[in-house]
PDB file of N, CA and C in Angstrom:
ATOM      1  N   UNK A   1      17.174 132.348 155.405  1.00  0.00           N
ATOM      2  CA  UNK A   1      16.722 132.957 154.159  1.00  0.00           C
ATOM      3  C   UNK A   1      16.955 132.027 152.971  1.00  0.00           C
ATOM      4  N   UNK A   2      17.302 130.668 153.451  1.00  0.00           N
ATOM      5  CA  UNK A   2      17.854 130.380 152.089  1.00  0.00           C
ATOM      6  C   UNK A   2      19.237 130.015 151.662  1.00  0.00           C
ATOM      7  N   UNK A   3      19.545 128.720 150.856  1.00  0.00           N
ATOM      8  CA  UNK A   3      20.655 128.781 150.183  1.00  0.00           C
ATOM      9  C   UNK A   3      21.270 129.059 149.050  1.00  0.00           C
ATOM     10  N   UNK A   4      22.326 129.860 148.742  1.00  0.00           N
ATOM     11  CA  UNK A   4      22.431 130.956 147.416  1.00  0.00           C
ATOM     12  C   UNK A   4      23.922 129.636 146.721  1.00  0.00           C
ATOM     13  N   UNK A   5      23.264 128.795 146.643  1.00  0.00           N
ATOM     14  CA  UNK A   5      24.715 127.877 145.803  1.00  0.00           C
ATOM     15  C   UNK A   5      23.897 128.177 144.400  1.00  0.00           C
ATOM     16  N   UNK A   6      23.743 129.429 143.665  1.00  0.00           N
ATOM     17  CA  UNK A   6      23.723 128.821 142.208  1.00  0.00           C
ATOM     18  C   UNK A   6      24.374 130.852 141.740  1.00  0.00           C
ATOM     19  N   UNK A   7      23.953 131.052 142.685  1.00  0.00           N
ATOM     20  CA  UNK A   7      25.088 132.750 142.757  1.00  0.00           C
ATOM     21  C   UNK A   7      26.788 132.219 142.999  1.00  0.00           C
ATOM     22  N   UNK A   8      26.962 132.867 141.663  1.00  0.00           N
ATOM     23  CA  UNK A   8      28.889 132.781 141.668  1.00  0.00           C
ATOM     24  C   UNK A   8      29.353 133.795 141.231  1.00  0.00           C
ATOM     25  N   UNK A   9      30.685 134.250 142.056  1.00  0.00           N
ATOM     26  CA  UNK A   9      31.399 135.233 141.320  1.00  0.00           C
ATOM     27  C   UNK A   9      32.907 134.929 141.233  1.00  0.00           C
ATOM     28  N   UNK A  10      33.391 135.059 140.170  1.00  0.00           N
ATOM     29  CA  UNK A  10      34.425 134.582 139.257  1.00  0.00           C
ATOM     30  C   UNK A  10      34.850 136.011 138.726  1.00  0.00           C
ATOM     31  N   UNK A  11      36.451 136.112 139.132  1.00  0.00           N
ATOM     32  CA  UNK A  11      37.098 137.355 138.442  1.00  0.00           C
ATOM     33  C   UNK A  11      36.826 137.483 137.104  1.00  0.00           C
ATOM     34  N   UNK A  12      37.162 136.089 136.394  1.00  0.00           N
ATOM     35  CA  UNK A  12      36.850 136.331 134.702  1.00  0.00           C
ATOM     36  C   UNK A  12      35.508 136.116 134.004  1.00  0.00           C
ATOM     37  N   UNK A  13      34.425 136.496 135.057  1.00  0.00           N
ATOM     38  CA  UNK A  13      33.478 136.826 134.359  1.00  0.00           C
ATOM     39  C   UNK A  13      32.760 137.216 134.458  1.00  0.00           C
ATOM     40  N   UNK A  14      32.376 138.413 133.604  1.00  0.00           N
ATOM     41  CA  UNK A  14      31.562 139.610 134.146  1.00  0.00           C
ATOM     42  C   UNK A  14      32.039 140.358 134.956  1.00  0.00           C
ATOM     43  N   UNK A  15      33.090 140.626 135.187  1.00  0.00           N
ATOM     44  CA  UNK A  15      34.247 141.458 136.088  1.00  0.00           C
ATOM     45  C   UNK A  15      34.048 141.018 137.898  1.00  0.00           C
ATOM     46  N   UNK A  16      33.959 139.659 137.754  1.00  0.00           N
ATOM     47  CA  UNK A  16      33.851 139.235 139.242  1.00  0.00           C
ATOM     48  C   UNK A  16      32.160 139.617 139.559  1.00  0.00           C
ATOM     49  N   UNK A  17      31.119 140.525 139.173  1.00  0.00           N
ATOM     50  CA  UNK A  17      30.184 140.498 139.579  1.00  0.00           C
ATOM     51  C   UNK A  17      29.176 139.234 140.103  1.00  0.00           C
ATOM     52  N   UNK A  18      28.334 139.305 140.752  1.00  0.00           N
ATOM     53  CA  UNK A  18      27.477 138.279 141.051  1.00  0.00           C
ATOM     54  C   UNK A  18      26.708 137.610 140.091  1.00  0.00           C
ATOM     55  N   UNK A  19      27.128 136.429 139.650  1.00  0.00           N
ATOM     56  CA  UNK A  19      26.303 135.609 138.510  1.00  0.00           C
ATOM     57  C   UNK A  19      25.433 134.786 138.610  1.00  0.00           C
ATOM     58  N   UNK A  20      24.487 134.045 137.724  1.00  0.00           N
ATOM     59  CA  UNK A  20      23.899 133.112 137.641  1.00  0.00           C
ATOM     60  C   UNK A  20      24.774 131.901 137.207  1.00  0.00           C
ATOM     61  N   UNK A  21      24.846 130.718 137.793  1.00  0.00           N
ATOM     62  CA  UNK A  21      25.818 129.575 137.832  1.00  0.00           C
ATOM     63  C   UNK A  21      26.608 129.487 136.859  1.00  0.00           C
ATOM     64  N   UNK A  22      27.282 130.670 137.075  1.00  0.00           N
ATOM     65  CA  UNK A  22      28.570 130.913 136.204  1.00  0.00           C
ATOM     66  C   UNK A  22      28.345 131.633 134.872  1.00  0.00           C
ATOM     67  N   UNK A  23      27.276 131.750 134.580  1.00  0.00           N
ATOM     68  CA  UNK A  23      26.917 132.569 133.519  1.00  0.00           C
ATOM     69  C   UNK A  23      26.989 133.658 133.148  1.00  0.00           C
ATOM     70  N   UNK A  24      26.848 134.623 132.113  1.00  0.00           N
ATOM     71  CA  UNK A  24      26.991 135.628 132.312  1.00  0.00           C
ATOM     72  C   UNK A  24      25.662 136.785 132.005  1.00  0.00           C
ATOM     73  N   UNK A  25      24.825 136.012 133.230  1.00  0.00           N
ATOM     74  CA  UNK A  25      23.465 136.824 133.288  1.00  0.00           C
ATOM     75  C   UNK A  25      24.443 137.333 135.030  1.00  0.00           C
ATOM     76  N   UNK A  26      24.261 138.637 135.005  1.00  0.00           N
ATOM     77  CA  UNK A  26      24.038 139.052 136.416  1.00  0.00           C
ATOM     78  C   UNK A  26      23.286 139.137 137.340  1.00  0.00           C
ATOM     79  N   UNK A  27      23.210 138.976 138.564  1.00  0.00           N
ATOM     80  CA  UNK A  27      22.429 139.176 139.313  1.00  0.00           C
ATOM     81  C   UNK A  27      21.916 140.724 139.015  1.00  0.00           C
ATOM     82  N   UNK A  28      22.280 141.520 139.297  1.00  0.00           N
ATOM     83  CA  UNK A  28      21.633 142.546 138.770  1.00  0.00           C
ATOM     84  C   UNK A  28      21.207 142.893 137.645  1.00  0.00           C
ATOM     85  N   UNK A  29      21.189 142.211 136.496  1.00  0.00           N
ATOM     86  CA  UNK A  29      20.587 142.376 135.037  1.00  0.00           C
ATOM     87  C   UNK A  29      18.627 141.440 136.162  1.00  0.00           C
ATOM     88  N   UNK A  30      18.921 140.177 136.550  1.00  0.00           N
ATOM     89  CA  UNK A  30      17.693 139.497 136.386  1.00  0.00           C
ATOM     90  C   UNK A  30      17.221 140.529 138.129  1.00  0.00           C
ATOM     91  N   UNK A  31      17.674 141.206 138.700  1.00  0.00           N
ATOM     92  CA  UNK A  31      16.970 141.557 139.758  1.00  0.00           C
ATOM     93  C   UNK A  31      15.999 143.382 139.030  1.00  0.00           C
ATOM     94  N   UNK A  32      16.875 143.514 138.349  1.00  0.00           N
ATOM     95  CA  UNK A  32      16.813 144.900 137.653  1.00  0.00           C
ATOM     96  C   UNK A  32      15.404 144.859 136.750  1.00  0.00           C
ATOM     97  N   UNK A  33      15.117 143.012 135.800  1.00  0.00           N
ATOM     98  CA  UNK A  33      14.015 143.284 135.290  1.00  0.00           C
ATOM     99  C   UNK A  33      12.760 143.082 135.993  1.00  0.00           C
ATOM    100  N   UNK A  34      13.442 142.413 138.083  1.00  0.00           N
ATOM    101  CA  UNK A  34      11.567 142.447 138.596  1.00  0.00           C
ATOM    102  C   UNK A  34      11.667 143.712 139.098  1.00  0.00           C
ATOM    103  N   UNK A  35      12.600 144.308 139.054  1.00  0.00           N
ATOM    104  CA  UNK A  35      12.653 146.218 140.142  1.00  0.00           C
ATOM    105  C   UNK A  35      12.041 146.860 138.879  1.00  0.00           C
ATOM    106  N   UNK A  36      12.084 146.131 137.428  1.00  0.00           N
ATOM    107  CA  UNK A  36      11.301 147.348 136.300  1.00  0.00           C
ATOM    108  C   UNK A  36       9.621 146.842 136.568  1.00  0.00           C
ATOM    109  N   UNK A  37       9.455 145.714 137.085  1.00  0.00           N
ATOM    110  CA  UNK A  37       7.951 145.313 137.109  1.00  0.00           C
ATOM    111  C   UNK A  37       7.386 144.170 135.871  1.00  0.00           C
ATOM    112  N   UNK A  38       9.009 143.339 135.985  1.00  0.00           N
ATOM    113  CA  UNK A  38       8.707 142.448 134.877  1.00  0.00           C
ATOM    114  C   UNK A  38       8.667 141.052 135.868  1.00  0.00           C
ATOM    115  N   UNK A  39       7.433 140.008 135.295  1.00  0.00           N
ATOM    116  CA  UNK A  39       6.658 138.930 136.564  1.00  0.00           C
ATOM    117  C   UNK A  39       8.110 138.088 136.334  1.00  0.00           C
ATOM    118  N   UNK A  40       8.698 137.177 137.114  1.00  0.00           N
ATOM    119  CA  UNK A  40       9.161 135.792 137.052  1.00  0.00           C
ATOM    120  C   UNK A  40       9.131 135.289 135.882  1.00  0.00           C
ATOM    121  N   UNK A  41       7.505 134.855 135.401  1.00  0.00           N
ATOM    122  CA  UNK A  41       7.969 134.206 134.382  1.00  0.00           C
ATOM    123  C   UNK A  41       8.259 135.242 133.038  1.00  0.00           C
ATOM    124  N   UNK A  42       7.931 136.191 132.973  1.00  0.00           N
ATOM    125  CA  UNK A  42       8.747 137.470 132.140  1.00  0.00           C
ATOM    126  C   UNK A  42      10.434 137.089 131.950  1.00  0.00           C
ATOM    127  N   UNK A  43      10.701 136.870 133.090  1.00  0.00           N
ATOM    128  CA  UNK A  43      12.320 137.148 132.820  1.00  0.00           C
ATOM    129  C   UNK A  43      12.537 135.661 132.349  1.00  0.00           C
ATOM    130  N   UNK A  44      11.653 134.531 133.080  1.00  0.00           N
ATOM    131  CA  UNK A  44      12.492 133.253 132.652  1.00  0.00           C
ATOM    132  C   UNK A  44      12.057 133.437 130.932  1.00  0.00           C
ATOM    133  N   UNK A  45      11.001 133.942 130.460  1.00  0.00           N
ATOM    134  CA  UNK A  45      10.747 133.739 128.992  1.00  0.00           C
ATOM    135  C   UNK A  45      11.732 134.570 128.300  1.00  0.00           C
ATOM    136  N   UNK A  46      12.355 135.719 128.664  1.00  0.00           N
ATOM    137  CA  UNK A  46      13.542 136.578 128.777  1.00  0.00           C
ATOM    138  C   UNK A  46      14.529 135.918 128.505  1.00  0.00           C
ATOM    139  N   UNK A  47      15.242 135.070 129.434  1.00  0.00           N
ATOM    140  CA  UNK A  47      15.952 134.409 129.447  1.00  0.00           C
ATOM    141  C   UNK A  47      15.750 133.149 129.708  1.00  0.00           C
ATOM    142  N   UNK A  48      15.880 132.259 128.597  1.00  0.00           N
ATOM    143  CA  UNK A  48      14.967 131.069 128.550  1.00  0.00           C
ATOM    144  C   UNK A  48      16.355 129.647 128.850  1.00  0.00           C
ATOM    145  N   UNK A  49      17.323 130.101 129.495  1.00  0.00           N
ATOM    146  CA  UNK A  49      18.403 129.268 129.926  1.00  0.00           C
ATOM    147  C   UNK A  49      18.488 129.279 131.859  1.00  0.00           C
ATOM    148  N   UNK A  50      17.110 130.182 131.943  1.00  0.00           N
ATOM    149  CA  UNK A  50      17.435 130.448 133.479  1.00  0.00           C
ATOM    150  C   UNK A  50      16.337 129.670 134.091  1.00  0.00           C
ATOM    151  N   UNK A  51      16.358 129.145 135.502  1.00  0.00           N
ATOM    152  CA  UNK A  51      15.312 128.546 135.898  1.00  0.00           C
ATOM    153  C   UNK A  51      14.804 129.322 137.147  1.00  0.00           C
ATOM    154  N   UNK A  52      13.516 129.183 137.301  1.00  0.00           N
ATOM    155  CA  UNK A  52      12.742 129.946 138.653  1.00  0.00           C
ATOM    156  C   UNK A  52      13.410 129.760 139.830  1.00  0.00           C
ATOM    157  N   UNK A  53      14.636 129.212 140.021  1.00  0.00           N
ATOM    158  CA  UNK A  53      15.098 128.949 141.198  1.00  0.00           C
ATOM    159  C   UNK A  53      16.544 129.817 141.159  1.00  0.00           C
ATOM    160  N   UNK A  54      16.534 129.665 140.288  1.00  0.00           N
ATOM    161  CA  UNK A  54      17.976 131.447 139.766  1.00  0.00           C
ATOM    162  C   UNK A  54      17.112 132.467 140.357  1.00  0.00           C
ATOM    163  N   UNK A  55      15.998 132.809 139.818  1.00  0.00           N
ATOM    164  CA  UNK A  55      15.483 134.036 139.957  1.00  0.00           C
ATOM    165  C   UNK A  55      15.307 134.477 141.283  1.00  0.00           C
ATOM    166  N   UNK A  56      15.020 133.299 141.929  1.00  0.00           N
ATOM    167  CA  UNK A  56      14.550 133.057 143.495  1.00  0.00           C
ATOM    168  C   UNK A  56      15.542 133.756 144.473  1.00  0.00           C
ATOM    169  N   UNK A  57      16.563 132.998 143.983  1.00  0.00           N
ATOM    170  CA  UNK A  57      17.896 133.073 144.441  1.00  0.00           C
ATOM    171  C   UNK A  57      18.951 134.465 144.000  1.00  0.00           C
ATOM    172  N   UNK A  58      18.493 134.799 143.167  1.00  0.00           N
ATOM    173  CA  UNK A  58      19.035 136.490 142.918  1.00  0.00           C
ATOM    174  C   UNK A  58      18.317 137.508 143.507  1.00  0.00           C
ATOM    175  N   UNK A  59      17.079 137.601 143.821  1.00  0.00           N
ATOM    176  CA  UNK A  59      16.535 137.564 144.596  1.00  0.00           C
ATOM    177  C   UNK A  59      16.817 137.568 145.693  1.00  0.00           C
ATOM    178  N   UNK A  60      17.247 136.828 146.529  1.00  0.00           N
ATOM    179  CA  UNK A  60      17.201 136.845 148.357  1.00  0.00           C
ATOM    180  C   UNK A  60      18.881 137.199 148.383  1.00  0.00           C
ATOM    181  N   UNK A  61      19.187 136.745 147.314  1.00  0.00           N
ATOM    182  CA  UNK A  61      21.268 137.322 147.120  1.00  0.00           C
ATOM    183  C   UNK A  61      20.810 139.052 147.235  1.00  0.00           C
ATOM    184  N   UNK A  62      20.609 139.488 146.752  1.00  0.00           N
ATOM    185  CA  UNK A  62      19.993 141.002 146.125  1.00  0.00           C
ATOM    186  C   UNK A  62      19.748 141.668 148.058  1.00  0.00           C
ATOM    187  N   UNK A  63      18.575 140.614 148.358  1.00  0.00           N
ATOM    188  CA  UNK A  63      17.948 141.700 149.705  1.00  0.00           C
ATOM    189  C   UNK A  63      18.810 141.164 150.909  1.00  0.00           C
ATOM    190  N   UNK A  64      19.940 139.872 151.053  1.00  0.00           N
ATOM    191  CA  UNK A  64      21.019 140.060 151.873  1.00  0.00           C
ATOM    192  C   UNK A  64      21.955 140.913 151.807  1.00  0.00           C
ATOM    193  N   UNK A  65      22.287 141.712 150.139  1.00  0.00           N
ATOM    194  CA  UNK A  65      23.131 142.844 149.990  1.00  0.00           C
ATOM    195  C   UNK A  65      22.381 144.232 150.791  1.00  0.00           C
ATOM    196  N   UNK A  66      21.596 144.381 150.796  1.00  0.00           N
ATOM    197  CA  UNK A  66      20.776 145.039 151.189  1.00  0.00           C
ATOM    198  C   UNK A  66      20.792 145.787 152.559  1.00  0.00           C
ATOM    199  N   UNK A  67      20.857 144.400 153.129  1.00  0.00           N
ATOM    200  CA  UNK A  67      20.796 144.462 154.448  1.00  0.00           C
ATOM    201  C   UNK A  67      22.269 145.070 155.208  1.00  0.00           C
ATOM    202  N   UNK A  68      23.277 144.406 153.878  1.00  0.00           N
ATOM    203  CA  UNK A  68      24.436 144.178 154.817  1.00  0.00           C
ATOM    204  C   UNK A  68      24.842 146.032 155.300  1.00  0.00           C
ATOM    205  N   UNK A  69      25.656 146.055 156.460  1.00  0.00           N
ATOM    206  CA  UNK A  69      26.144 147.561 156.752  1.00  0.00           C
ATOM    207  C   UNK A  69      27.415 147.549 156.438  1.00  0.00           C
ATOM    208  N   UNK A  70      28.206 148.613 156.675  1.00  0.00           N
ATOM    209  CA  UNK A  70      29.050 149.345 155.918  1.00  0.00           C
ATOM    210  C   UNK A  70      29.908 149.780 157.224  1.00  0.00           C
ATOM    211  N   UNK A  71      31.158 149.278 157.622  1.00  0.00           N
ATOM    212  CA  UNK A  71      31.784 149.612 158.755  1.00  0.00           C
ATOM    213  C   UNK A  71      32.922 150.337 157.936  1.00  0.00           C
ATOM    214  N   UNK A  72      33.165 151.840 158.555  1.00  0.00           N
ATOM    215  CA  UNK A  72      34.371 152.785 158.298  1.00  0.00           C
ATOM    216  C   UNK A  72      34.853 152.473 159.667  1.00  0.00           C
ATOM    217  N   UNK A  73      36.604 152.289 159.315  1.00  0.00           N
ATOM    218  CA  UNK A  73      37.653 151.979 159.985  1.00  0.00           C
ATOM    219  C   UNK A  73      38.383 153.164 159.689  1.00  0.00           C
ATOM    220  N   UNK A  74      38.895 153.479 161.370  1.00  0.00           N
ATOM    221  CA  UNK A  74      39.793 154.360 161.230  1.00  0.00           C
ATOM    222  C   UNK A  74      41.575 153.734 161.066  1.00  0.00           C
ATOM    223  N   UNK A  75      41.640 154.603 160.372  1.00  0.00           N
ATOM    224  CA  UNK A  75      43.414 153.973 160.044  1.00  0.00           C
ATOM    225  C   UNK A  75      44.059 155.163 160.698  1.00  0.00           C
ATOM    226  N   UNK A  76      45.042 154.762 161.683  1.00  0.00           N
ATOM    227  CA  UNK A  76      45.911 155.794 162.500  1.00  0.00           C
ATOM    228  C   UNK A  76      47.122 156.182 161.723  1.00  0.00           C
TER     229      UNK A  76
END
């Protein structure tokens, strides 16, 4: 799917959430404006410090969360 080296998460920023290379655009702020139906270049003109390869990449970060499952452990 891809390599996600420009997604970082850092306790001190943005409360550890998933960032853009350290920035404090979230992955979910730039995935949130193509889930409203805003194009690529919408968001890069949006945010005009981000490049199409952030977006790309928040993006496929976004639909590996997606995917991932959810194991409940029993504790005895």
């Amino acid at each position: 799917m891809g390599q996600l080296d420009r997604i970082t998460q850092q306790p001190d920023v943005m409360g550890g959430k998933a960032c853009i290379r350290g920035m404090r655009i979230t992955v979910g702020m730039v995935v949130g404006q193509v889930g409203a139906g805003h194009s690529v270049e919408e968001v890069l003109t949006d945010y005009p410090y981000l490049e199409r390869e952030d977006v790309m990449q928040a993006i496929r970060y976004a639909a590996r969360r997606a995917e991932e499952r959810e194991v409940m452990l029993l504790i005895a």
